[in-house]
Protein backbone atom coordinates (compact mmCIF):
# COMPACT_ATOMS: atom_id res chain seq x y z
CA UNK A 1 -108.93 -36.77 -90.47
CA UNK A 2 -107.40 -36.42 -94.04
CA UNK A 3 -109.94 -36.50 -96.52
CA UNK A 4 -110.30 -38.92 -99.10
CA UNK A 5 -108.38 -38.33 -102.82
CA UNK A 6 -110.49 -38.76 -105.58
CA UNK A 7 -108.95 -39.94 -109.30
CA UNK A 8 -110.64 -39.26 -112.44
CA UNK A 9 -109.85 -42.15 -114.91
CA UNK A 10 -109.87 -41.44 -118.69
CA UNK A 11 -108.67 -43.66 -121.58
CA UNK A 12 -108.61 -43.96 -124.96
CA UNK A 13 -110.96 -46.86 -126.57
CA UNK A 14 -107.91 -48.58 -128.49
CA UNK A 15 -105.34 -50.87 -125.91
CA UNK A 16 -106.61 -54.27 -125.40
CA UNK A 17 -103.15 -55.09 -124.44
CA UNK A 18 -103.05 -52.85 -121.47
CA UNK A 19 -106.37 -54.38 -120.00
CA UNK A 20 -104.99 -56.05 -117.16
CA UNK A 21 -102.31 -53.30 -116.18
CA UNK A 22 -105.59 -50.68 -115.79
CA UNK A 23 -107.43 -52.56 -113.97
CA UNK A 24 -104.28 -53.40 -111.69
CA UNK A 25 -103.86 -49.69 -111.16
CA UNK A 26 -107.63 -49.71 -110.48
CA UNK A 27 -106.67 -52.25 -107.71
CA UNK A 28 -103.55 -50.38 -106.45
CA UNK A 29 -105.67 -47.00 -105.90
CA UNK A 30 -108.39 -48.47 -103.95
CA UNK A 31 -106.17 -50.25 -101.63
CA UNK A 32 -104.65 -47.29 -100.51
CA UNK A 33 -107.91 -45.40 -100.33
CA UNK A 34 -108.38 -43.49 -103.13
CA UNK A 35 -112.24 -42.83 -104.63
CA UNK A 36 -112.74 -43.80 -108.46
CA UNK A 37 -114.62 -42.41 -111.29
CA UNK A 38 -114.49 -43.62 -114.68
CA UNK A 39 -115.08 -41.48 -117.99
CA UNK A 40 -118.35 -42.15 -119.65
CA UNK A 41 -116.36 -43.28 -122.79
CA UNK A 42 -113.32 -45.02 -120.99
CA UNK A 43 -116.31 -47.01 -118.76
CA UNK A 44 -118.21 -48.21 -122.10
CA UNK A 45 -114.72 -49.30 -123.77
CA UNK A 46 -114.13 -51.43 -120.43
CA UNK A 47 -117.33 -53.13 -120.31
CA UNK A 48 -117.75 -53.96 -123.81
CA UNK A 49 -114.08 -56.67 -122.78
CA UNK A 50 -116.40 -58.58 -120.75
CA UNK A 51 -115.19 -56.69 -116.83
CA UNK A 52 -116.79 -56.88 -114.06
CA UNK A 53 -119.40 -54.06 -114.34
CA UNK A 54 -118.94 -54.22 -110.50
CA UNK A 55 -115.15 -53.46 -110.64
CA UNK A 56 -115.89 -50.39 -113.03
CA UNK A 57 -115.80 -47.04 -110.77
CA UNK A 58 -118.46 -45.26 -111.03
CA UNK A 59 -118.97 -42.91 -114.12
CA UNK A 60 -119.06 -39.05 -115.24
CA UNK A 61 -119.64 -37.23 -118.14
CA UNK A 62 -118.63 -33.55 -117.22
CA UNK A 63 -116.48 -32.28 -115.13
CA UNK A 64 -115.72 -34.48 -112.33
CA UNK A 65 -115.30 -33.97 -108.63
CA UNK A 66 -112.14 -35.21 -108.53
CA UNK A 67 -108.59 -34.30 -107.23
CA UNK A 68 -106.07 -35.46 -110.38
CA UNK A 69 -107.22 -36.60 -113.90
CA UNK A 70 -105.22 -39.89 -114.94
CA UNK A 71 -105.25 -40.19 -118.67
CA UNK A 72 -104.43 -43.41 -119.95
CA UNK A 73 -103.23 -43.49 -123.65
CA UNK A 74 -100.50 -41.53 -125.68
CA UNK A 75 -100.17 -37.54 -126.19
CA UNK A 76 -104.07 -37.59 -127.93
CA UNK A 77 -105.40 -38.94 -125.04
CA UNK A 78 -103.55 -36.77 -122.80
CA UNK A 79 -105.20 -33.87 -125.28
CA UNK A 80 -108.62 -34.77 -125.43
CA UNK A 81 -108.31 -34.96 -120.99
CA UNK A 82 -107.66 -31.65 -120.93
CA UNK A 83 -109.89 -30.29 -123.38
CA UNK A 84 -112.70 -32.39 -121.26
CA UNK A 85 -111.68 -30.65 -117.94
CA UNK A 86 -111.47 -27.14 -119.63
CA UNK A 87 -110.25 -23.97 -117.37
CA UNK A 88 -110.59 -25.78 -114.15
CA UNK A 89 -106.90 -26.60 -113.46
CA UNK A 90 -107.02 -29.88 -111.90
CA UNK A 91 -103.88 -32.23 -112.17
CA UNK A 92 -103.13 -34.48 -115.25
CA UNK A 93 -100.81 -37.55 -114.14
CA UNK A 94 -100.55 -39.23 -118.25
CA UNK A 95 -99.94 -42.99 -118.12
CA UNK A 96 -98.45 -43.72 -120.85
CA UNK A 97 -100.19 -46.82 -122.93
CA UNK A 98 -99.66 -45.58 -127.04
CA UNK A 99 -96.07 -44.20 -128.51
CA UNK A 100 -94.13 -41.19 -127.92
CA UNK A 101 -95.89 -39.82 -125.24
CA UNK A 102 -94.40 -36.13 -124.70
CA UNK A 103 -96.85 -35.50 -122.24
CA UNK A 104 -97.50 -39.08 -120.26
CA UNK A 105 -94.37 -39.18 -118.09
CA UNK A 106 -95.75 -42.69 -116.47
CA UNK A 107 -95.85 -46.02 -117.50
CA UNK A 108 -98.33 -49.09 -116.17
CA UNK A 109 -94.99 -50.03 -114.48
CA UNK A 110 -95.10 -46.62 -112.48
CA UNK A 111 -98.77 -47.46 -110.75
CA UNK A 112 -97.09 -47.32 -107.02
CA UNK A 113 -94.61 -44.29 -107.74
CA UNK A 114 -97.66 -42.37 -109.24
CA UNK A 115 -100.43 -43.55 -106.61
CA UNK A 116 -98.07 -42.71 -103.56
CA UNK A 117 -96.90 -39.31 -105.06
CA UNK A 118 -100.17 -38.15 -105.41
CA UNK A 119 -100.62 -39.13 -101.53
CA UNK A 120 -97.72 -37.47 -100.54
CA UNK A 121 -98.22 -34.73 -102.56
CA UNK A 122 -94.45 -34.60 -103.72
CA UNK A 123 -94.64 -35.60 -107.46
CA UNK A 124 -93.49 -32.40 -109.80
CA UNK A 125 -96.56 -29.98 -111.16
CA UNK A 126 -95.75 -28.35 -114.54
CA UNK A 127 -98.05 -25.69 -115.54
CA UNK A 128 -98.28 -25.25 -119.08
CA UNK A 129 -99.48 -22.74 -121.09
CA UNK A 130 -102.27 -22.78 -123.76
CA UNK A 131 -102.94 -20.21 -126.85
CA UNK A 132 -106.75 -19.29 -127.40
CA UNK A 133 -108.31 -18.37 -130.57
CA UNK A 134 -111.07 -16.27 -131.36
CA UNK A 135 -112.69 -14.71 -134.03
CA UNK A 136 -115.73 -14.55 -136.68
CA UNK A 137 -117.00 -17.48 -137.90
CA UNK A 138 -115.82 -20.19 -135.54
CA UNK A 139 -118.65 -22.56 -134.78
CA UNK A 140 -120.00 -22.00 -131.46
CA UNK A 141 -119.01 -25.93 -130.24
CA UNK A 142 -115.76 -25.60 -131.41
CA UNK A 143 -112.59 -25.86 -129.37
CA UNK A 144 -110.69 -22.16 -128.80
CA UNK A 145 -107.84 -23.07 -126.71
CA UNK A 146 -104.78 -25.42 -127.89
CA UNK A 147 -102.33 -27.29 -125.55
CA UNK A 148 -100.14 -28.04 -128.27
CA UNK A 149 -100.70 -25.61 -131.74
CA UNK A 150 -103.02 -23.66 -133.82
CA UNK A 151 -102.50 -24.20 -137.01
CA UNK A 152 -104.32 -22.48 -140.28
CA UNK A 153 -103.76 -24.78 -143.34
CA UNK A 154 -104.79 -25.07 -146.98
CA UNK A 155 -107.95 -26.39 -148.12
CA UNK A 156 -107.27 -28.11 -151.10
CA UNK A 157 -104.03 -29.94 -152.27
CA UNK A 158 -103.52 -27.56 -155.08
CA UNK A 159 -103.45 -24.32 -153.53
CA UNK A 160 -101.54 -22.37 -150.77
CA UNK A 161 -103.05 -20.18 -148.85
CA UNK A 162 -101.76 -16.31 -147.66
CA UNK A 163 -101.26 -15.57 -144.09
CA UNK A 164 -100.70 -11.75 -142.97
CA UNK A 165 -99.54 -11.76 -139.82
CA UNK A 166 -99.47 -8.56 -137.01
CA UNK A 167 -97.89 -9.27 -134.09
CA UNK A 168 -98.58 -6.88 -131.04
CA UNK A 169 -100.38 -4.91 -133.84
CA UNK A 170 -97.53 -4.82 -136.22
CA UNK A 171 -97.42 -6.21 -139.61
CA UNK A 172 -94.52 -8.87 -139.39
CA UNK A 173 -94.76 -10.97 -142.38
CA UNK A 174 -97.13 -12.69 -145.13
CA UNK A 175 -97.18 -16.23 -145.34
CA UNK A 176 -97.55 -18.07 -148.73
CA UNK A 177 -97.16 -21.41 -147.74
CA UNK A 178 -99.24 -24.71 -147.09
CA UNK A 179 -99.83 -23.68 -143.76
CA UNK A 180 -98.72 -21.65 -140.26
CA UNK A 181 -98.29 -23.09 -136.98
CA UNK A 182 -98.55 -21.16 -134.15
CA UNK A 183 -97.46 -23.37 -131.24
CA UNK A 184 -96.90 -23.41 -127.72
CA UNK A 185 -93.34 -24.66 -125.92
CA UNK A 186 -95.23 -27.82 -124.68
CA UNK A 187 -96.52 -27.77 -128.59
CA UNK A 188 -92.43 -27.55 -129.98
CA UNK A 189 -92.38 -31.94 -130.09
CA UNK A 190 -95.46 -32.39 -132.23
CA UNK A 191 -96.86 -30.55 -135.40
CA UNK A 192 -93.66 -27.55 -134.57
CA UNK A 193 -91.19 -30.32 -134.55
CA UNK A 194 -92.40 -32.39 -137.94
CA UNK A 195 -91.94 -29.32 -140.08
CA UNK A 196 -88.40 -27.99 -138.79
CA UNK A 197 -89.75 -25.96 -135.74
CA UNK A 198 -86.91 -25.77 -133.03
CA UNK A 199 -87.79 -27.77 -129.85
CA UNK A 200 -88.77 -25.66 -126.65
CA UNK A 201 -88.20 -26.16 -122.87
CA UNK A 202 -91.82 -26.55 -122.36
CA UNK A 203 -91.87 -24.54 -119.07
CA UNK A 204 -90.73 -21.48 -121.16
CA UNK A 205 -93.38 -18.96 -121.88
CA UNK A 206 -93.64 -18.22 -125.38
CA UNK A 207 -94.90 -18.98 -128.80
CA UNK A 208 -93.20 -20.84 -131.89
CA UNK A 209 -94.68 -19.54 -135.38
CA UNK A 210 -93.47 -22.15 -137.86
CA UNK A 211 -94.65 -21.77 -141.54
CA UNK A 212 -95.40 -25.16 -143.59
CA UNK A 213 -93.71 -25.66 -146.92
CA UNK A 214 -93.33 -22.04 -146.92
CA UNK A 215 -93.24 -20.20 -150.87
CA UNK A 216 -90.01 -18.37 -149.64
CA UNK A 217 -87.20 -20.02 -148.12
CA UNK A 218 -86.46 -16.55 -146.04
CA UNK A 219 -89.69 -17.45 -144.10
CA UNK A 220 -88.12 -19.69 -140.92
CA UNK A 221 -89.41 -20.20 -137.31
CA UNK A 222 -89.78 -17.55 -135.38
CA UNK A 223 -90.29 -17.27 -131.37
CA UNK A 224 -91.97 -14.98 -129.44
CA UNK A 225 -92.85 -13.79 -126.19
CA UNK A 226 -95.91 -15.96 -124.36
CA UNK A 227 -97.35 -12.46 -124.07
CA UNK A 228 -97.62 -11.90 -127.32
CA UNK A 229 -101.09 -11.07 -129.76
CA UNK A 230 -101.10 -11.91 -133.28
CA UNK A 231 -103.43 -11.43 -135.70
CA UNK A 232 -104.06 -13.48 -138.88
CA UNK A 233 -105.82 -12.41 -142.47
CA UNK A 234 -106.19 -15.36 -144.87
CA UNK A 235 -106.62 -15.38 -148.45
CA UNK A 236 -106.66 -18.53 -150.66
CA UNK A 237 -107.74 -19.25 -154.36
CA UNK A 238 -110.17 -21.55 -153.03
CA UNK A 239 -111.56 -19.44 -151.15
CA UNK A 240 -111.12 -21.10 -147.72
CA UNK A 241 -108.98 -22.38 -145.30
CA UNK A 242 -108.70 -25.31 -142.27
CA UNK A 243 -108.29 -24.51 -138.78
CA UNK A 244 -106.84 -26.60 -136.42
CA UNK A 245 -107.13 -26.68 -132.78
CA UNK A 246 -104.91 -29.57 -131.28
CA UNK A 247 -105.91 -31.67 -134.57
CA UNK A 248 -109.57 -30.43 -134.40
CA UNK A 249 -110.33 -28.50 -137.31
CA UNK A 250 -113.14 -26.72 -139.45
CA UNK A 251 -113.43 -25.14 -142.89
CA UNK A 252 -113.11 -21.48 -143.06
CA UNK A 253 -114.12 -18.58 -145.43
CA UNK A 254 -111.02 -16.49 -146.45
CA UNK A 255 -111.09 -12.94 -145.50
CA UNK A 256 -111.91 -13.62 -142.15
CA UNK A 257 -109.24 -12.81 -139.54
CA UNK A 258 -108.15 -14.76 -135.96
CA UNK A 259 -106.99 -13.62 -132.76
CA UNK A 260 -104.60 -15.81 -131.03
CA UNK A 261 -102.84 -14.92 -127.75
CA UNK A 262 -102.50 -16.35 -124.29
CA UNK A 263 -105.61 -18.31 -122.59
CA UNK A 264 -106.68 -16.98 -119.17
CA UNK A 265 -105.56 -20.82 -117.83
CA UNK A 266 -102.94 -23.45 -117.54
CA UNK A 267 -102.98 -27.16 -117.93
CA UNK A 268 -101.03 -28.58 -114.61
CA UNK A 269 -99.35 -31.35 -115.89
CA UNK A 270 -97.52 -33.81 -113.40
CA UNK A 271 -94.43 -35.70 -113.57
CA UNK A 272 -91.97 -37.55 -111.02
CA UNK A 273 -89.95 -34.87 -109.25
CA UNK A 274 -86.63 -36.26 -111.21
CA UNK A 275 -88.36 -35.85 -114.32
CA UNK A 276 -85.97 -33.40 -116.19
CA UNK A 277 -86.60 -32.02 -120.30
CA UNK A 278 -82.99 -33.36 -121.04
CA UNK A 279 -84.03 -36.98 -120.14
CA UNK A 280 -86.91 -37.11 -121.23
CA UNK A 281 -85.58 -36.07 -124.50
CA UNK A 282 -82.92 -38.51 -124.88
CA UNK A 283 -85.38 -40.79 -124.09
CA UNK A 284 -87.95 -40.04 -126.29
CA UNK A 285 -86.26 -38.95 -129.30
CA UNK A 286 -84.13 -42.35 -128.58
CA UNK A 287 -80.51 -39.68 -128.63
CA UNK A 288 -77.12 -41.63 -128.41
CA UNK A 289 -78.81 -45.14 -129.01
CA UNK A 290 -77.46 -46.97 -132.22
């Protein structure tokens, strides 16, 4: 006897709208079987709108024993779903409920294509790579692996910062800029993208380093191998810098130095098995539409 699939539901706490189209994927999953859990967070967003505390699956707070993570939401959501299920490697099936959504190849519309293709086990997995970061005087609590970018930034609106960079324990360039974002391929769409980063097949395993409003117009996007180890020295007048981890950052002294390289795990992202990086870019970036 096949044993029963189990769905992790997360959400973001922001989509009123999108109400009834949850709870009729809710619906959808339990008739064909599937086991529920609900997000601690996700549950108390749908209870405070007056559901059926009955019709709420039951709820989690760690890691759940589940089979697939469904992340309702936009590309943050997707982000914060993977940052709660950490090195495990279960599936994330994004349902797209906010904007862009680079990462959340389904929409409410999709409930039945998604639900059965997890049955049948025949929807597309997409493992993507993350970078981790390490290094003196990180809080303890603080994220160290990125789906998306690391980036180091200035600290105050007045001041750049310098960023020395060795890569593979070469010196390759100093930075005086705003900023430096070191981003993966599934990264290349978001922070990479806004400041002139080229976009990446996300399957692709390597690194974008992008500068941000960078003192020397010689300094331009550079990408390397998925393999690679950089280190980073900052200086700044101020005498700190921010670091951010998929938009999670902290204040920094300068002098310190970071790490950043591959992490020991992959995010396994699913999509519908004609989901292809050229559609999905016409589509989201909206190409040949007037």
């Amino acid at each position: 006897m096949m044993r029963r699939k189990t769905l992790a539901l997360y959400g973001k706490s922001r989509q009123d709208q999108n109400l009834t189209g949850i709870m009729n994927f809710m619906a959808e999953a339990r008739k064909r079987g599937f086991g529920l859990l609900c997000h601690e967070k996700f549950a108390a967003y749908l209870s405070r709108f007056g559901e059926n505390p009955d019709f709420i699956p039951p709820i989690f707070s760690g890691i759940p024993d589940a089979d697939v993570a469904i992340s309702f939401g936009g590309d943050g959501t997707f982000l914060r779903t993977a940052r709660r299920l950490g090195d495990t490697e279960k599936p994330i099936a994004g349902v797209n409920t906010g904007n862009l959504g680079y990462l959340a190849h389904f929409s409410l519309d999709d409930c039945a294509e998604l639900l059965d293709g997890i049955l049948r086990m025949s929807l597309k997995v997409q493992p993507r790579r993350l970078i981790e970061v390490s290094g003196e005087g990180i809080p303890d609590d603080f994220l160290r692996c990125a789906l998306n970018e690391i980036a180091v930034l200035k600290d105050d609106t007045a001041s750049m910062i310098n960023v020395n960079v060795e890569l593979d324990g070469f010196f390759l360039a100093d930075y005086r800029a705003d900023g430096l974002i070191v981003s993966t391929a599934t990264g290349s769409t978001a922070y990479n993208m806004s400041v002139g980063g080229p976009i990446l097949q996300p399957e692709l395993d390597c690194m974008v380093l992008a500068p941000v409003a960078p003192h020397s117009l010689t300094l331009r996007p550079i990408v390397v191998a998925g393999s690679s180890e950089m280190r980073l020295y900052m200086t700044s007048r101020t005498g700190s810098y921010r670091l951010s981890v998929d938009g999670y950052s902290v204040t920094m002294k300068e002098g310190s130095s970071l790490v950043l390289k591959a992490a020991p795990y992959v995010v396994n992202l699913l999509s519908p098995r004609d989901d292809t990086f050229a559609a999905s870019l016409r589509d989201k970036l909206l190409w040949g539409r007037r």
